[in-house]
C-alpha atoms as a PDB file:
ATOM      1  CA  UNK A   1     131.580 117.451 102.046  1.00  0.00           C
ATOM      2  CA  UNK A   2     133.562 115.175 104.312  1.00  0.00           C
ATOM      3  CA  UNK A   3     130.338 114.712 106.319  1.00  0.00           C
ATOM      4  CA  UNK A   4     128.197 113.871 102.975  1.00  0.00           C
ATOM      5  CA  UNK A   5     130.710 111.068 101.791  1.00  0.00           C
ATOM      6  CA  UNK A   6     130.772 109.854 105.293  1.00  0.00           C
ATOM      7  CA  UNK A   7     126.898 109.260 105.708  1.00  0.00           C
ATOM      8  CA  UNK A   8     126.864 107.728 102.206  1.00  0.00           C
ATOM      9  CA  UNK A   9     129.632 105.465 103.053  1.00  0.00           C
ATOM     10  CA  UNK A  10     127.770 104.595 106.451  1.00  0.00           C
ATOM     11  CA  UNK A  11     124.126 104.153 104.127  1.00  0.00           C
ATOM     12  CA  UNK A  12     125.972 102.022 101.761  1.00  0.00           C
ATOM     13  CA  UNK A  13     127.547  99.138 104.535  1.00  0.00           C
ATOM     14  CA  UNK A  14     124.194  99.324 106.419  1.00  0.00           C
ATOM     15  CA  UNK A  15     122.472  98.471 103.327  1.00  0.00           C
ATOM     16  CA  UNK A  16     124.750  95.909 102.613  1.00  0.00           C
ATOM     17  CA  UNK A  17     124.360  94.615 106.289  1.00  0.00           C
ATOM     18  CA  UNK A  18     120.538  94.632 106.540  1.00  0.00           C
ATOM     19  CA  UNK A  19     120.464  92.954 102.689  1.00  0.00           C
ATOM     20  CA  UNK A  20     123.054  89.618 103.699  1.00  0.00           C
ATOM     21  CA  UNK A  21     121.418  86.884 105.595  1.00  0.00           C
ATOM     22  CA  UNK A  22     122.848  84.937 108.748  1.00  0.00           C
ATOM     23  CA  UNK A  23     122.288  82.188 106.046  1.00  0.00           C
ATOM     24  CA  UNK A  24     124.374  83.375 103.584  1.00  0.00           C
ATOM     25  CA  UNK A  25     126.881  80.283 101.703  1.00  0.00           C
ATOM     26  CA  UNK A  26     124.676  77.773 103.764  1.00  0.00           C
ATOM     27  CA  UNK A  27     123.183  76.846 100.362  1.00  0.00           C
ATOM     28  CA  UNK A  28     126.135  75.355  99.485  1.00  0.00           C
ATOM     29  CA  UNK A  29     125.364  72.959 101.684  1.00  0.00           C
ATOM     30  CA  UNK A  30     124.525  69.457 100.689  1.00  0.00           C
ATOM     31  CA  UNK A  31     122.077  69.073 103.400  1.00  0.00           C
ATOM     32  CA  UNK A  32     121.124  72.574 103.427  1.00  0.00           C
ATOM     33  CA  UNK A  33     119.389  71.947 107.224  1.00  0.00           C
ATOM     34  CA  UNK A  34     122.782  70.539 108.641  1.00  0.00           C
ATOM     35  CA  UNK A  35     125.880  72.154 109.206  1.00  0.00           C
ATOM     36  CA  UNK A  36     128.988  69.442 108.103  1.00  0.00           C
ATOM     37  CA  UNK A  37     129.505  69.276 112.136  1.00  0.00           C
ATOM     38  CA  UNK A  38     126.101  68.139 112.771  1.00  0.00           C
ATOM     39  CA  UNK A  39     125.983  65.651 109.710  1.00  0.00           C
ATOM     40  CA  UNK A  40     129.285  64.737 110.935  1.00  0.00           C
ATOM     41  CA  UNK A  41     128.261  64.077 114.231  1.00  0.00           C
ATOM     42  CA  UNK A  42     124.849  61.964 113.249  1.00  0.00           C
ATOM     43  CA  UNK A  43     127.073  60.118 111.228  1.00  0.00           C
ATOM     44  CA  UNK A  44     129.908  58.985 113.908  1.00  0.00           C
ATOM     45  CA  UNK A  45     126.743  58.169 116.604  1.00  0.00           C
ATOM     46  CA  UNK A  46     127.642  61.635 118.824  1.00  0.00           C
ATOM     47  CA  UNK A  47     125.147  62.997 120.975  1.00  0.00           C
ATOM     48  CA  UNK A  48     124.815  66.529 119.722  1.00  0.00           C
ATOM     49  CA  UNK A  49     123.453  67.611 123.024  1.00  0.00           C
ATOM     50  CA  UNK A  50     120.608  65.684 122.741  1.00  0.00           C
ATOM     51  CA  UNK A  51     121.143  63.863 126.276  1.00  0.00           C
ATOM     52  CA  UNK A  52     121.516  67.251 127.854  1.00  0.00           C
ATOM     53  CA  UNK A  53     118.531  66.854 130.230  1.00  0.00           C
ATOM     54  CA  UNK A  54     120.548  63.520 131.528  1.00  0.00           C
ATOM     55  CA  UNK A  55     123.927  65.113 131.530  1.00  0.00           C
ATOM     56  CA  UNK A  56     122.953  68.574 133.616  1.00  0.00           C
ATOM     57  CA  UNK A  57     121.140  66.835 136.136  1.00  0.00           C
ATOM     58  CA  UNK A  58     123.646  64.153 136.838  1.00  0.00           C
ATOM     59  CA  UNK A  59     123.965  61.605 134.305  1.00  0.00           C
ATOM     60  CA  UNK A  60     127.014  61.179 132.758  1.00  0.00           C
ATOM     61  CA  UNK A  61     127.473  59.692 129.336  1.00  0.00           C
ATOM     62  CA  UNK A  62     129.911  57.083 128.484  1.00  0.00           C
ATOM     63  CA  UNK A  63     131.856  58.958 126.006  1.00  0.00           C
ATOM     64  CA  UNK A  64     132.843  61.716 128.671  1.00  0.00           C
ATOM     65  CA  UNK A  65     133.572  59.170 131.021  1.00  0.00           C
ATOM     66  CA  UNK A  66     135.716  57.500 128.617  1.00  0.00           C
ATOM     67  CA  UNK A  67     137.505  61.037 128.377  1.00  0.00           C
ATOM     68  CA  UNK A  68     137.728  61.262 131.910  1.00  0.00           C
ATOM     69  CA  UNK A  69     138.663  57.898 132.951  1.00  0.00           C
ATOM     70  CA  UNK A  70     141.896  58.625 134.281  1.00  0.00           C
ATOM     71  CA  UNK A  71     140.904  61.085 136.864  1.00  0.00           C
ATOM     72  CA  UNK A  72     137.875  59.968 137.568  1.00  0.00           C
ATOM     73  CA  UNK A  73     139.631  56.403 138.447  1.00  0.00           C
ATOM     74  CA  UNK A  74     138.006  54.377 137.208  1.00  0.00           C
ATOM     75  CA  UNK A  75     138.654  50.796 138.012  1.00  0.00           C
ATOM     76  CA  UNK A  76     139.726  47.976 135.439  1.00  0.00           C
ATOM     77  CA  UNK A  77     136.182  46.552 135.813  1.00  0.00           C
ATOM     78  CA  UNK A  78     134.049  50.204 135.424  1.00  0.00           C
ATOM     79  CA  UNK A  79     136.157  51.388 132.264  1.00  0.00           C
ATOM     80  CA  UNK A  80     135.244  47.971 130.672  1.00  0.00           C
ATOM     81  CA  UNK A  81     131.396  48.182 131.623  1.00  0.00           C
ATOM     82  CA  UNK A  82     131.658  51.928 130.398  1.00  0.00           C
ATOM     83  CA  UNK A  83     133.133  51.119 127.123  1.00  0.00           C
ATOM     84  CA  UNK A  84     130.855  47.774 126.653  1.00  0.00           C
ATOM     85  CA  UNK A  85     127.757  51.025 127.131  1.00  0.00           C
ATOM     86  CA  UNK A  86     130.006  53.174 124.638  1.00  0.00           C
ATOM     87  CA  UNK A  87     130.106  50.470 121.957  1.00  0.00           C
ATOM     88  CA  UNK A  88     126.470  49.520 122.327  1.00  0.00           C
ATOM     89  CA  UNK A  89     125.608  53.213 122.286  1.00  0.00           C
ATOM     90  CA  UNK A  90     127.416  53.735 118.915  1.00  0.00           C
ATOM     91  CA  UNK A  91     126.414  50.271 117.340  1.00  0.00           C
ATOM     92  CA  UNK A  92     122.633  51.740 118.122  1.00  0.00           C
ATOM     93  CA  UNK A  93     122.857  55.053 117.287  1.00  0.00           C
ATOM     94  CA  UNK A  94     124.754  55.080 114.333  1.00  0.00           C
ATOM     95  CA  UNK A  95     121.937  53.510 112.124  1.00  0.00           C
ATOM     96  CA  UNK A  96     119.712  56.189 113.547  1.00  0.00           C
ATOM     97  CA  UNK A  97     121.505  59.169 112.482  1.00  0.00           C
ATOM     98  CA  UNK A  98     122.516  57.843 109.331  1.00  0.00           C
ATOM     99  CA  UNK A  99     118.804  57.202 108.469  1.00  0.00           C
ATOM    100  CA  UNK A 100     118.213  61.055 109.990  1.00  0.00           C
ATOM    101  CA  UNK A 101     120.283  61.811 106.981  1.00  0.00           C
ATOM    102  CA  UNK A 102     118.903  60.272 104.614  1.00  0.00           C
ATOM    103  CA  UNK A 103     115.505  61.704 105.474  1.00  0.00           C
ATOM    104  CA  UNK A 104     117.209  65.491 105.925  1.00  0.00           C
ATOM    105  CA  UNK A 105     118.387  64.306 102.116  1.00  0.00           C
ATOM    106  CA  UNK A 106     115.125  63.539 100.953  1.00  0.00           C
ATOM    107  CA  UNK A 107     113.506  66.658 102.509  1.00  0.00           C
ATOM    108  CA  UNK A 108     115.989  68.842 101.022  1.00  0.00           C
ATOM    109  CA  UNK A 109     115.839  67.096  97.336  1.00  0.00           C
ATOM    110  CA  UNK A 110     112.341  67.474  97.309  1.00  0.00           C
ATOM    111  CA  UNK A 111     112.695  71.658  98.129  1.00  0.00           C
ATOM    112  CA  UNK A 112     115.735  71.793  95.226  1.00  0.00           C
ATOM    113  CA  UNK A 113     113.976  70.020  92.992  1.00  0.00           C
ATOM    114  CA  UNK A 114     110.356  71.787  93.446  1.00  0.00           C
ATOM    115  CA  UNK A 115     108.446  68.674  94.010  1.00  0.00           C
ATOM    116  CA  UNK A 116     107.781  69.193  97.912  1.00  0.00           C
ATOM    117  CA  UNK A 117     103.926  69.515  98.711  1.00  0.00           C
ATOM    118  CA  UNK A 118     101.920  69.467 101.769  1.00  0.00           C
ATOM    119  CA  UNK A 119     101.308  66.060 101.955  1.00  0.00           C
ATOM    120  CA  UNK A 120     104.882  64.946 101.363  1.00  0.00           C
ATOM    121  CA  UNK A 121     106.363  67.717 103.534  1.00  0.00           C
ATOM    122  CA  UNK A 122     104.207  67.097 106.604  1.00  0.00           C
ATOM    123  CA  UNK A 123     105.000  63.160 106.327  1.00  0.00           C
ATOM    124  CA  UNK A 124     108.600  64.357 105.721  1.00  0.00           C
ATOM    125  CA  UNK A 125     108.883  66.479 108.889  1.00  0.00           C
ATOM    126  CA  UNK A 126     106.801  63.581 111.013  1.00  0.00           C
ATOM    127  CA  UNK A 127     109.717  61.006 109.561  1.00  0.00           C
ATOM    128  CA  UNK A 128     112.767  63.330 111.037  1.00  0.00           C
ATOM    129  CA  UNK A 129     111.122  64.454 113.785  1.00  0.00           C
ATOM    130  CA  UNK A 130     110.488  60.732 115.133  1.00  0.00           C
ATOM    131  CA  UNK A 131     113.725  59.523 114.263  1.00  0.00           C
ATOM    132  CA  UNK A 132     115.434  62.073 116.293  1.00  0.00           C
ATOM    133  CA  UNK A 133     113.215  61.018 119.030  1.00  0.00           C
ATOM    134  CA  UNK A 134     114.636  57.537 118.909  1.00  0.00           C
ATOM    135  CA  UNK A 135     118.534  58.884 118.655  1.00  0.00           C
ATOM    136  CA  UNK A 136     117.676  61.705 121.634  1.00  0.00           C
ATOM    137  CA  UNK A 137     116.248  58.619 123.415  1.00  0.00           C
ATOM    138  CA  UNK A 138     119.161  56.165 122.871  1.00  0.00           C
ATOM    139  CA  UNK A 139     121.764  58.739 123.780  1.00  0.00           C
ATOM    140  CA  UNK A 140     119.414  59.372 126.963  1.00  0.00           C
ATOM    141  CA  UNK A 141     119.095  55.887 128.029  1.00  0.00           C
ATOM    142  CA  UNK A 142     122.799  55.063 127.759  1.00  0.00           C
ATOM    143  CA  UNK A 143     123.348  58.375 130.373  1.00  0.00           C
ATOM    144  CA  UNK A 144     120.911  56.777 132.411  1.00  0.00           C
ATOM    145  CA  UNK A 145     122.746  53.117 132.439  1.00  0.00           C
ATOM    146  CA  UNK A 146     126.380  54.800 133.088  1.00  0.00           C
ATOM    147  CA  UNK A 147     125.315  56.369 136.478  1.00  0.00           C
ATOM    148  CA  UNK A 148     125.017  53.423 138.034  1.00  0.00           C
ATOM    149  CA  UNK A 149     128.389  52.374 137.123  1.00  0.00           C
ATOM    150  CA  UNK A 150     130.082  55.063 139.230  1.00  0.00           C
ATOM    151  CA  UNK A 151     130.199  56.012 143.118  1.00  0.00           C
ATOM    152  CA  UNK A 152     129.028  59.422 144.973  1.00  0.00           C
ATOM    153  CA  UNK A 153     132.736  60.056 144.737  1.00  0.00           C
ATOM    154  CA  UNK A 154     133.141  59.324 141.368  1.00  0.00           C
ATOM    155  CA  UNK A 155     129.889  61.349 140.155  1.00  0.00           C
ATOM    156  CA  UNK A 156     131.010  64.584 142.102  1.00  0.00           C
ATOM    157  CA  UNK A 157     134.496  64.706 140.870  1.00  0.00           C
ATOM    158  CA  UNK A 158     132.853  64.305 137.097  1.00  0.00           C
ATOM    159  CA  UNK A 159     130.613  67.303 138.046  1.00  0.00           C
ATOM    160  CA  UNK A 160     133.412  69.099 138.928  1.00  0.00           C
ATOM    161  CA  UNK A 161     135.642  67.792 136.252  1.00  0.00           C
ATOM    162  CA  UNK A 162     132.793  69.314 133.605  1.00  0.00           C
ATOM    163  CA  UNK A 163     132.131  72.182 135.443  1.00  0.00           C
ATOM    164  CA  UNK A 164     128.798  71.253 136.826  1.00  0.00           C
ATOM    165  CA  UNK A 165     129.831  71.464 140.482  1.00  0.00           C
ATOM    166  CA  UNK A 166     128.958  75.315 141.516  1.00  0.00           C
ATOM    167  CA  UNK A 167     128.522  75.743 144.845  1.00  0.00           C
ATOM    168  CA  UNK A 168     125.225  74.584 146.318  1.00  0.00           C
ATOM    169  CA  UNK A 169     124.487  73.177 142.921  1.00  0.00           C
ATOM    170  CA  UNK A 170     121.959  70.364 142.231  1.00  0.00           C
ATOM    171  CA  UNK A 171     124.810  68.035 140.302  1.00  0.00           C
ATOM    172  CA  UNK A 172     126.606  67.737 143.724  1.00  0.00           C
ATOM    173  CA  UNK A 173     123.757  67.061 145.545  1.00  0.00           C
ATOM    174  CA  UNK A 174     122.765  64.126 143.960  1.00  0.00           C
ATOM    175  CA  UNK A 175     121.852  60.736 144.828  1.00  0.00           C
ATOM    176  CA  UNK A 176     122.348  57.485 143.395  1.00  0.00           C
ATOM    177  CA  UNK A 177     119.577  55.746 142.238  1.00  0.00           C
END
């Protein structure tokens, strides 16, 4: 008897398990395709991990340099050309990902309110997908313009700062360009 009531029990939560999705109380929601961290962070101009491909191979961006300042030591004259690249970065990015929401908006309104079609959600998709392209290529170009603001020094202690800086790995290896 134990056994029976045991198995039953055991049917019941995998049932339950197999029946809830890894999406369950994201339709609450109000852009159901971002989490309030990533709306969050398209809203404040943060990177998101779009500059990734810059970052892991050696391209800081300003914002972590800004964190890092102090032990990186940076001089009077670097920390005010980083946060001149910081500033610009925001001022340009901010506009981006605020119109990224407003299209993730749209795109969402138009599945709640059963209007989407074909048409509208191909043009839909092409409109998001292209303005992430411009905010993955402003976070990427401002990466870019803050390497040359430090030394070899500088660059391997901020691999090594971030974690980067494994043994034979290609951030310390690299050279300024």
């Amino acid at each position: 008897m134990k056994a029976l009531i045991v198995v039953a029990s055991l049917s019941i939560t995998t049932a339950t398990a197999f029946a809830q999705s890894p999406y369950a109380g994201m339709q609450t929601r109000s852009i159901k395709a971002l989490s309030d961290q990533q709306a969050s962070d398209l809203r404040e101009g943060r990177g998101m991990g779009l500059a990734l491909a810059a970052e892991l191979n050696g391209y800081p961006g300003p914002s972590h340099l800004l964190e890092l300042a102090d032990k990186l030591e940076l001089t009077a004259d670097q920390r005010g050309r980083v946060s001149e690249l910081f500033d610009a970065m925001k001022k340009e990015a901010v506009p981006i990902g605020a119109r990224m929401l407003d299209q993730e908006a749209r795109l969402d309104q138009e599945f709640a309110s059963r209007t989407v079609s074909e048409e509208s959600l191909a043009t839909s998709v092409s409109d998001i997908a292209v303005t992430q392209g411009r905010l993955r290529a402003v976070h990427l170009k401002y990466h870019l313009w803050a390497r040359s603001i430090l030394s070899d020094g500088q660059m391997k202690k901020y691999a090594e700062l971030r974690g980067y800086a494994a043994e034979g790995g290609a951030a310390a290896h690299r050279h300024r360009h």
